[in-house]
Protein backbone atom coordinates (compact mmCIF):
# COMPACT_ATOMS: atom_id res chain seq x y z
CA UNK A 1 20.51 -46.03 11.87
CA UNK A 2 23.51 -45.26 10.26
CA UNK A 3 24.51 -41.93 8.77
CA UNK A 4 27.03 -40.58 6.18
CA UNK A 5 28.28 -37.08 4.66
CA UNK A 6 26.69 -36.57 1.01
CA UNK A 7 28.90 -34.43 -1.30
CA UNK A 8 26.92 -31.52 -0.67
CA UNK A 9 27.53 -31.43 3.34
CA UNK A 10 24.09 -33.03 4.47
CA UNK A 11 23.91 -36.03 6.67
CA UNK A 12 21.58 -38.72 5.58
CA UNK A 13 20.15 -41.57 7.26
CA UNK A 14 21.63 -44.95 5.10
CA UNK A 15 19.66 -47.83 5.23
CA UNK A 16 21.72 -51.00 4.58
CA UNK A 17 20.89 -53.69 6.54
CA UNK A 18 20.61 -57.43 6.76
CA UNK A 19 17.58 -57.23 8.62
CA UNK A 20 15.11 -58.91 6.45
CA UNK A 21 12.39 -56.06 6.77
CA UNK A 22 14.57 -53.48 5.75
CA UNK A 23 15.50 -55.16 2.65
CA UNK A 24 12.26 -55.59 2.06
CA UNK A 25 11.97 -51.65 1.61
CA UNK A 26 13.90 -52.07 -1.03
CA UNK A 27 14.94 -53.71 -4.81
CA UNK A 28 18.50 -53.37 -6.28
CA UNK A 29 18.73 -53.12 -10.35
CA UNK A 30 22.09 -52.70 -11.88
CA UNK A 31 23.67 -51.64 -8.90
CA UNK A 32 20.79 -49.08 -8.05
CA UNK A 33 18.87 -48.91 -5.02
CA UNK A 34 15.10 -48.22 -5.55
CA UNK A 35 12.00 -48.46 -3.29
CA UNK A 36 9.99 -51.27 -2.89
CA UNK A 37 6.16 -50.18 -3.23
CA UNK A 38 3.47 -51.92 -4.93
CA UNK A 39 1.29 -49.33 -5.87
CA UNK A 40 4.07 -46.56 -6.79
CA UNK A 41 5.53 -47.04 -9.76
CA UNK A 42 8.40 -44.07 -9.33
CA UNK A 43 11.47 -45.39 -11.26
CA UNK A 44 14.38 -43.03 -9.81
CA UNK A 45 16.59 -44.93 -7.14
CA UNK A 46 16.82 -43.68 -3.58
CA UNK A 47 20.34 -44.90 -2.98
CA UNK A 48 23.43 -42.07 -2.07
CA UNK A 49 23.66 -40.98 -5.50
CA UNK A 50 20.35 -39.96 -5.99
CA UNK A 51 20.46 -38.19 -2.57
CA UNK A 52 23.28 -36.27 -3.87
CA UNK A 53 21.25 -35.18 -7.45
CA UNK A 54 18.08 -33.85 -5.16
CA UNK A 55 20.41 -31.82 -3.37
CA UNK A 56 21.56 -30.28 -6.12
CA UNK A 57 18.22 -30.59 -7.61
CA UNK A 58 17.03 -28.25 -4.74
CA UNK A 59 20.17 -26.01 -5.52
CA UNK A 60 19.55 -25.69 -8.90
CA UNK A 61 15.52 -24.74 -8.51
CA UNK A 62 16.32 -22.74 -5.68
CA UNK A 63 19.00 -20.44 -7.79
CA UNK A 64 16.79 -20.74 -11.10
CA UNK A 65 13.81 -19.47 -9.19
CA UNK A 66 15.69 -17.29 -6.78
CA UNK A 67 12.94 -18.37 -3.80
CA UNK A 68 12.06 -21.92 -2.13
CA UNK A 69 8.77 -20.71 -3.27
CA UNK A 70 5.74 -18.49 -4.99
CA UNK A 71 3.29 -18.15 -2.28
CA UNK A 72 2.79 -14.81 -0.90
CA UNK A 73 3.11 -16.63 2.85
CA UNK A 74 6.21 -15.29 4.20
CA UNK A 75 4.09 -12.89 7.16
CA UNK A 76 2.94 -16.29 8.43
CA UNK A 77 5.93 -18.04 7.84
CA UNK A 78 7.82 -15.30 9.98
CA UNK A 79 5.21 -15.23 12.86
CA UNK A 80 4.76 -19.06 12.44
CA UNK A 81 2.68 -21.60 11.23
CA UNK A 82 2.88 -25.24 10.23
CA UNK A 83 3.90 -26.44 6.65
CA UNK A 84 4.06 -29.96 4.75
CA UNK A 85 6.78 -30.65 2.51
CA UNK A 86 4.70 -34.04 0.90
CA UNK A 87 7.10 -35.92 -1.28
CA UNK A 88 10.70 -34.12 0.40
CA UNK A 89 12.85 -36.75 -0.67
CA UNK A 90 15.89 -36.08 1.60
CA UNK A 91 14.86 -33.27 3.08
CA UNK A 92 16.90 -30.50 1.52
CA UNK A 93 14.03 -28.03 1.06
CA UNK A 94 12.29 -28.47 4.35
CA UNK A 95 15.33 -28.63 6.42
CA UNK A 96 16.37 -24.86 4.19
CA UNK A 97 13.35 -23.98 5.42
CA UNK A 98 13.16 -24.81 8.91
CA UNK A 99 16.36 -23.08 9.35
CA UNK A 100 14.63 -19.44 7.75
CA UNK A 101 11.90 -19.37 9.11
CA UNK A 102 12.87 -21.21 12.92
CA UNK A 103 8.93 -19.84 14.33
CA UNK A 104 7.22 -22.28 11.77
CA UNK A 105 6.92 -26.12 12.28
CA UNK A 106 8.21 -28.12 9.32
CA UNK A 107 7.15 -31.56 8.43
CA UNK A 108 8.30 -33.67 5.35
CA UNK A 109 6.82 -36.99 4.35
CA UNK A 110 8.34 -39.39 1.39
CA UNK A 111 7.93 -43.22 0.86
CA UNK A 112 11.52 -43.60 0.92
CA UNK A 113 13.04 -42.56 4.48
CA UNK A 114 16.26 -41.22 3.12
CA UNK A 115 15.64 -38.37 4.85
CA UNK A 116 17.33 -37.24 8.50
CA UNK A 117 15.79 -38.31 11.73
CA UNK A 118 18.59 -36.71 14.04
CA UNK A 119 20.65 -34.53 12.31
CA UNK A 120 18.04 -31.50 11.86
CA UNK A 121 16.39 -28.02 12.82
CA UNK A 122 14.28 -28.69 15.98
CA UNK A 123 11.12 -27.19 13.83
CA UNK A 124 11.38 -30.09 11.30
CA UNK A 125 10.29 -33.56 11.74
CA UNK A 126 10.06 -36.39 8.98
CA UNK A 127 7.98 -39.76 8.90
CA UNK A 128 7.73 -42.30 6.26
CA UNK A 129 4.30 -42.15 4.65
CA UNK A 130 2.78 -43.18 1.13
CA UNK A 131 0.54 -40.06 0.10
CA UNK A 132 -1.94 -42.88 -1.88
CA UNK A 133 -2.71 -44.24 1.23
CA UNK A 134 -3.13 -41.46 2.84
CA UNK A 135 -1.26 -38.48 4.56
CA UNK A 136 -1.52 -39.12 8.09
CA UNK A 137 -2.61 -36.04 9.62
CA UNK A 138 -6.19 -34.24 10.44
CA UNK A 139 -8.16 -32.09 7.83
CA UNK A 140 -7.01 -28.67 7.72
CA UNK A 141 -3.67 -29.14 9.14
CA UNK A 142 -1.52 -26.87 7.44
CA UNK A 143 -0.94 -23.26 6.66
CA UNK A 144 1.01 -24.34 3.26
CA UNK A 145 1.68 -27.60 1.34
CA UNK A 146 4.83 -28.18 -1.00
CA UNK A 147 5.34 -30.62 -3.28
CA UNK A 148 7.79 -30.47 -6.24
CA UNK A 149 8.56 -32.70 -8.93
CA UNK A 150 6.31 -35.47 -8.10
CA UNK A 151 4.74 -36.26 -11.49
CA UNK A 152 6.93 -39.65 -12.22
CA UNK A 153 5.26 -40.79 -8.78
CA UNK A 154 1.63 -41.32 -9.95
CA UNK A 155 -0.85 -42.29 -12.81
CA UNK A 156 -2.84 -39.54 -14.53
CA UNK A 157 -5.96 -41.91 -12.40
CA UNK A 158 -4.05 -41.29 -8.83
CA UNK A 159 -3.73 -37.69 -9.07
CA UNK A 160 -7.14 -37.29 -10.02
CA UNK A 161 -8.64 -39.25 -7.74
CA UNK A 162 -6.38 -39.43 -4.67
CA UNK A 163 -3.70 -37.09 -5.02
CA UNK A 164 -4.69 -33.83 -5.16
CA UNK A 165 -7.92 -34.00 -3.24
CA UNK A 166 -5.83 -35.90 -0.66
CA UNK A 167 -3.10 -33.20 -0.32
CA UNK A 168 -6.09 -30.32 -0.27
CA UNK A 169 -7.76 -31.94 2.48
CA UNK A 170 -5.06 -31.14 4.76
CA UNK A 171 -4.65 -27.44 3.76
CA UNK A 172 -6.19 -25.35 6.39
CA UNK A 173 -9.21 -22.52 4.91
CA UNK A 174 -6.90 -19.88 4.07
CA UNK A 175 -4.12 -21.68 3.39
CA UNK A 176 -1.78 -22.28 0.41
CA UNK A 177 -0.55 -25.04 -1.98
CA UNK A 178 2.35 -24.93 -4.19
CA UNK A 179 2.86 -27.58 -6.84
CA UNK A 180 5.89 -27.16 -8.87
CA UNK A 181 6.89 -29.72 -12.12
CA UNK A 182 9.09 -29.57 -14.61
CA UNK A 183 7.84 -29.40 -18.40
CA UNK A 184 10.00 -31.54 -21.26
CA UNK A 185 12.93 -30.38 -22.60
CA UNK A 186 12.92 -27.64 -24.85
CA UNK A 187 15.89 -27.22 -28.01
CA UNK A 188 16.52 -31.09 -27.66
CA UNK A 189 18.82 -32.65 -30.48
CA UNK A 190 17.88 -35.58 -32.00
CA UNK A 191 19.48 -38.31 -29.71
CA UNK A 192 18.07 -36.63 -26.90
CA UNK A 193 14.33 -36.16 -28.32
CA UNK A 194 14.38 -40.03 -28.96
CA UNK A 195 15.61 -41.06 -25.27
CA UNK A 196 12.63 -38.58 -24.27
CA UNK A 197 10.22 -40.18 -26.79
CA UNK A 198 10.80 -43.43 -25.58
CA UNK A 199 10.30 -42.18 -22.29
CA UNK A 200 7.18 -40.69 -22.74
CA UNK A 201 6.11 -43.77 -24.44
CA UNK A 202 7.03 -46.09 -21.40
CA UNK A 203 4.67 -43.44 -18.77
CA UNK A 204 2.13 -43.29 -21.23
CA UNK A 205 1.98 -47.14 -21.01
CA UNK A 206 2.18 -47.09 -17.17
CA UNK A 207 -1.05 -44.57 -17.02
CA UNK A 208 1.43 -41.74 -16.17
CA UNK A 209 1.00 -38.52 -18.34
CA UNK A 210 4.44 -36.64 -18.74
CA UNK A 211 2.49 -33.25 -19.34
CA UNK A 212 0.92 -33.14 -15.83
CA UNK A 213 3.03 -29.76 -15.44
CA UNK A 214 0.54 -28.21 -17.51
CA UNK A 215 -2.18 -29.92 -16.08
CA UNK A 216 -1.67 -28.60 -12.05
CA UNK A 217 -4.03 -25.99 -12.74
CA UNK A 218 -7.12 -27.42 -13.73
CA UNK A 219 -6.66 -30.15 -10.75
CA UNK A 220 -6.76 -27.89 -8.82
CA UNK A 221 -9.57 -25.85 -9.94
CA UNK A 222 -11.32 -29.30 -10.66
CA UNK A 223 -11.72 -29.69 -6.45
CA UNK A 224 -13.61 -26.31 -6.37
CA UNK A 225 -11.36 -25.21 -3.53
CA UNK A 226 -8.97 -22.70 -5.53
CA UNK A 227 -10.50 -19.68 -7.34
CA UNK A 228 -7.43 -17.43 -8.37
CA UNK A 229 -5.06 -19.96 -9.26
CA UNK A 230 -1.19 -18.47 -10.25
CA UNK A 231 1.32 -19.92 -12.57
CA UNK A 232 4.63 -19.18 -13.39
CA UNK A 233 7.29 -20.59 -15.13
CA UNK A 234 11.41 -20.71 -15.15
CA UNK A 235 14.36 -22.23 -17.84
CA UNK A 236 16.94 -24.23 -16.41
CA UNK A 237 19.44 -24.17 -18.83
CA UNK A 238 21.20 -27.85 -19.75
CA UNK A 239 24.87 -27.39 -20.49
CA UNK A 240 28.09 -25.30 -20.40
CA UNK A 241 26.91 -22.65 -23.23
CA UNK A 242 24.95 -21.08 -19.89
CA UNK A 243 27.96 -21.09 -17.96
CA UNK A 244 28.18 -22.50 -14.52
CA UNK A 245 24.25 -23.00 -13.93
CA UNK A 246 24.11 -24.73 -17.15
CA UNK A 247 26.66 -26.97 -16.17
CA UNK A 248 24.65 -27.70 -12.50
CA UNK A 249 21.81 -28.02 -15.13
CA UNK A 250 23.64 -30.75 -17.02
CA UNK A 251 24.77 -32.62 -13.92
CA UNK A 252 21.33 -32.44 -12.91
CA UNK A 253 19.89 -34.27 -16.12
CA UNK A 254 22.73 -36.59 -16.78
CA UNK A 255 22.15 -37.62 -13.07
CA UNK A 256 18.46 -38.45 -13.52
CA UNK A 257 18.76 -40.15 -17.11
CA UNK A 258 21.08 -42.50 -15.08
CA UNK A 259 19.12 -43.31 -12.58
CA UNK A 260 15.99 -44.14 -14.50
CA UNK A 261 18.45 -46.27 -16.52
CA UNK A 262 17.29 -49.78 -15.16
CA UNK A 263 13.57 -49.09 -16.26
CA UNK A 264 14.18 -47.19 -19.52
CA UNK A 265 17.18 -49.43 -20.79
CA UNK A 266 14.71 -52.43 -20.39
CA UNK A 267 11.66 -50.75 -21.90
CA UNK A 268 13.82 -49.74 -25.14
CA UNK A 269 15.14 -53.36 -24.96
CA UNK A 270 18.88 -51.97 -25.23
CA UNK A 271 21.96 -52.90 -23.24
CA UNK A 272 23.37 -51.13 -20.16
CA UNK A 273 26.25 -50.37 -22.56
CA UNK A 274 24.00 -48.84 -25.21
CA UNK A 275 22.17 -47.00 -23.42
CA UNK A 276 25.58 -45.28 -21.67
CA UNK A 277 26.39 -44.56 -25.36
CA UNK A 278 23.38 -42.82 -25.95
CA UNK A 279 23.79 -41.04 -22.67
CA UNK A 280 27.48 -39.99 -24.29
CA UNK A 281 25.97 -38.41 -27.44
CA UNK A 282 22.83 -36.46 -25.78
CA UNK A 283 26.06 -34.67 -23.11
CA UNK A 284 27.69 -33.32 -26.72
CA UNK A 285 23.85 -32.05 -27.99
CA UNK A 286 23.08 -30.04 -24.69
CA UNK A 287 25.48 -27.35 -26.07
CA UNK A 288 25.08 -27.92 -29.68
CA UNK A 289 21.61 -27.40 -29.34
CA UNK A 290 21.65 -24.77 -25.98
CA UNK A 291 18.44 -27.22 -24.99
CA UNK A 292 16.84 -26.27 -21.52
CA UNK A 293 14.17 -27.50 -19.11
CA UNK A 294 11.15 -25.41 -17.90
CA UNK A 295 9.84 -25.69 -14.93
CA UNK A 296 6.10 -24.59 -13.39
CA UNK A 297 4.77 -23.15 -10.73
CA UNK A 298 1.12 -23.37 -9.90
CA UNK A 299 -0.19 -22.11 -6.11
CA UNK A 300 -3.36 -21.22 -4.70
CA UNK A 301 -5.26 -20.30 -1.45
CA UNK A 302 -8.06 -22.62 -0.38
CA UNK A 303 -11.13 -21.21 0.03
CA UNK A 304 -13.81 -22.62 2.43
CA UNK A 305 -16.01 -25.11 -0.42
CA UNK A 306 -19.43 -23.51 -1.52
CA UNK A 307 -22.12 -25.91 0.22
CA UNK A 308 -25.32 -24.01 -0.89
């Protein structure tokens, strides 16, 4: 397995190959490479690029928020416990992690395996697992789960029916889980609202629901394993009128709206060109229109289930 330096100073596992089971991992649309799962229906790619945008992704949430997380855990994360990072994409979080807190064992699970498998803090492993089919460890596994900015990955029906429960399950009694989303954009100007309405439109169709940000909570109450359940929310500003972490902001967005260019362009039945042109007008509106993002926190502790 290959590896390569990403703009941000990581080094990332590249899987190009013309071994025919590692192509079948994968499907290439305009130029994009994106996984190759039946039952997932995630449209962002998981080629270098997109590497590079969840990097600075995890930048941008990590300054915005000034923590990797909510959850009063850090006594246990100092002494040490274990932690799942489901969904960790490349690793950026986990491997941030790993490195702070060096008494705690780190694992990180994504359908894509983008993420390092030699390059890493000794405390941090990664495998190559599809949450819908199961997360393949033991009940009450772990002191703390993660996941962030998941809600493109499943249908309203998967997260409340395998998801959630399926991530809880793992969660030792006592333990936390932190699920963090981002809302829709807030201030948008009118090029941007219709990209976003057409967006909607196309997850709606798929049995996705783009307001599952809001929704975290009462999953999680729903299992009857949470009782105090927090929430809090951020702004990520989009564009230079917030100086330089609107401008990460921006690069942040722009990035994304690009990648989920293959499946959005064909939904709206518009060219490649077109859409770029779109893409052109909604970079002008960020700062005409100061628009921002808002992102969610929810986290809990599980309790041991009432059985009487």
């Amino acid at each position: 397995m290959g590896a390569q330096n990403s703009k941000h100073g990581k080094v990332l596992p590249v899987l190009e190959s013309s071994d025919s089971k590692a192509h079948e991992q994968f499907q290439y649309l305009l130029g994009r490479r994106f996984h190759n799962v039946s039952d997932i229906i995630y449209d962002l790619p998981n080629d270098e690029d997109e590497v590079d945008r969840l990097h600075l992704e995890h930048f941008l949430t990590r300054d915005v928020w000034k923590s990797n997380f909510s959850s009063p855990i850090t006594p246990q994360l100092e002494s040490g416990c274990k932690v799942l990072d489901a969904g960790c994409g490349p690793g950026t979080w986990t491997i941030e992690m790993a490195i702070n807190y060096d008494k705690t064992s780190f694992v990180g699970i994504d359908i894509s395996p983008i993420f390092p498998m030699e390059i890493k803090p000794i405390n941090a492993n990664f495998n190559k697992a599809n949450i819908l089919d199961g997360i393949p460890h033991p009940d009450e596994s772990f002191d703390f789960v993660h996941m962030r900015y998941m809600f493109p990955s499943f249908t309203q029906k998967q997260w409340e029916e395998i998801v959630i429960n399926e991530i809880v399950r793992v969660i030792k009694i006592g333990g936390w889980l932190e699920l963090c989303e981002y809302e829709l954009c807030q201030n948008c100007g009118p090029v941007l609202e219709s990209l976003l309405s057409a967006r909607r439109e196309m997850l709606i169709k798929e049995g996705r629901n783009p307001d599952v940000a809001r929704l975290l909570g009462k999953l999680m109450k729903d299992t009857q394993h949470f009782d105090d359940i927090y929430h809090k929310t951020k702004e990520v500003p989009i564009g230079p009128w917030a100086g330089k972490i609107g401008e990460v902001g921006r690069d942040n967005i722009v990035t994304r709206m690009i990648g989920i260019k293959p499946a959005l362009s064909r939904f709206m039945n518009i060219t490649s060109e077109q859409y770029d042109e779109i893409m052109q007008k909604i970079i002008k509106e960020f700062n005409d229109y100061k628009a921002y993002f808002v992102t969610s926190r929810w986290y809990a502790k599980k309790k041991a289930k009432n059985t009487t």
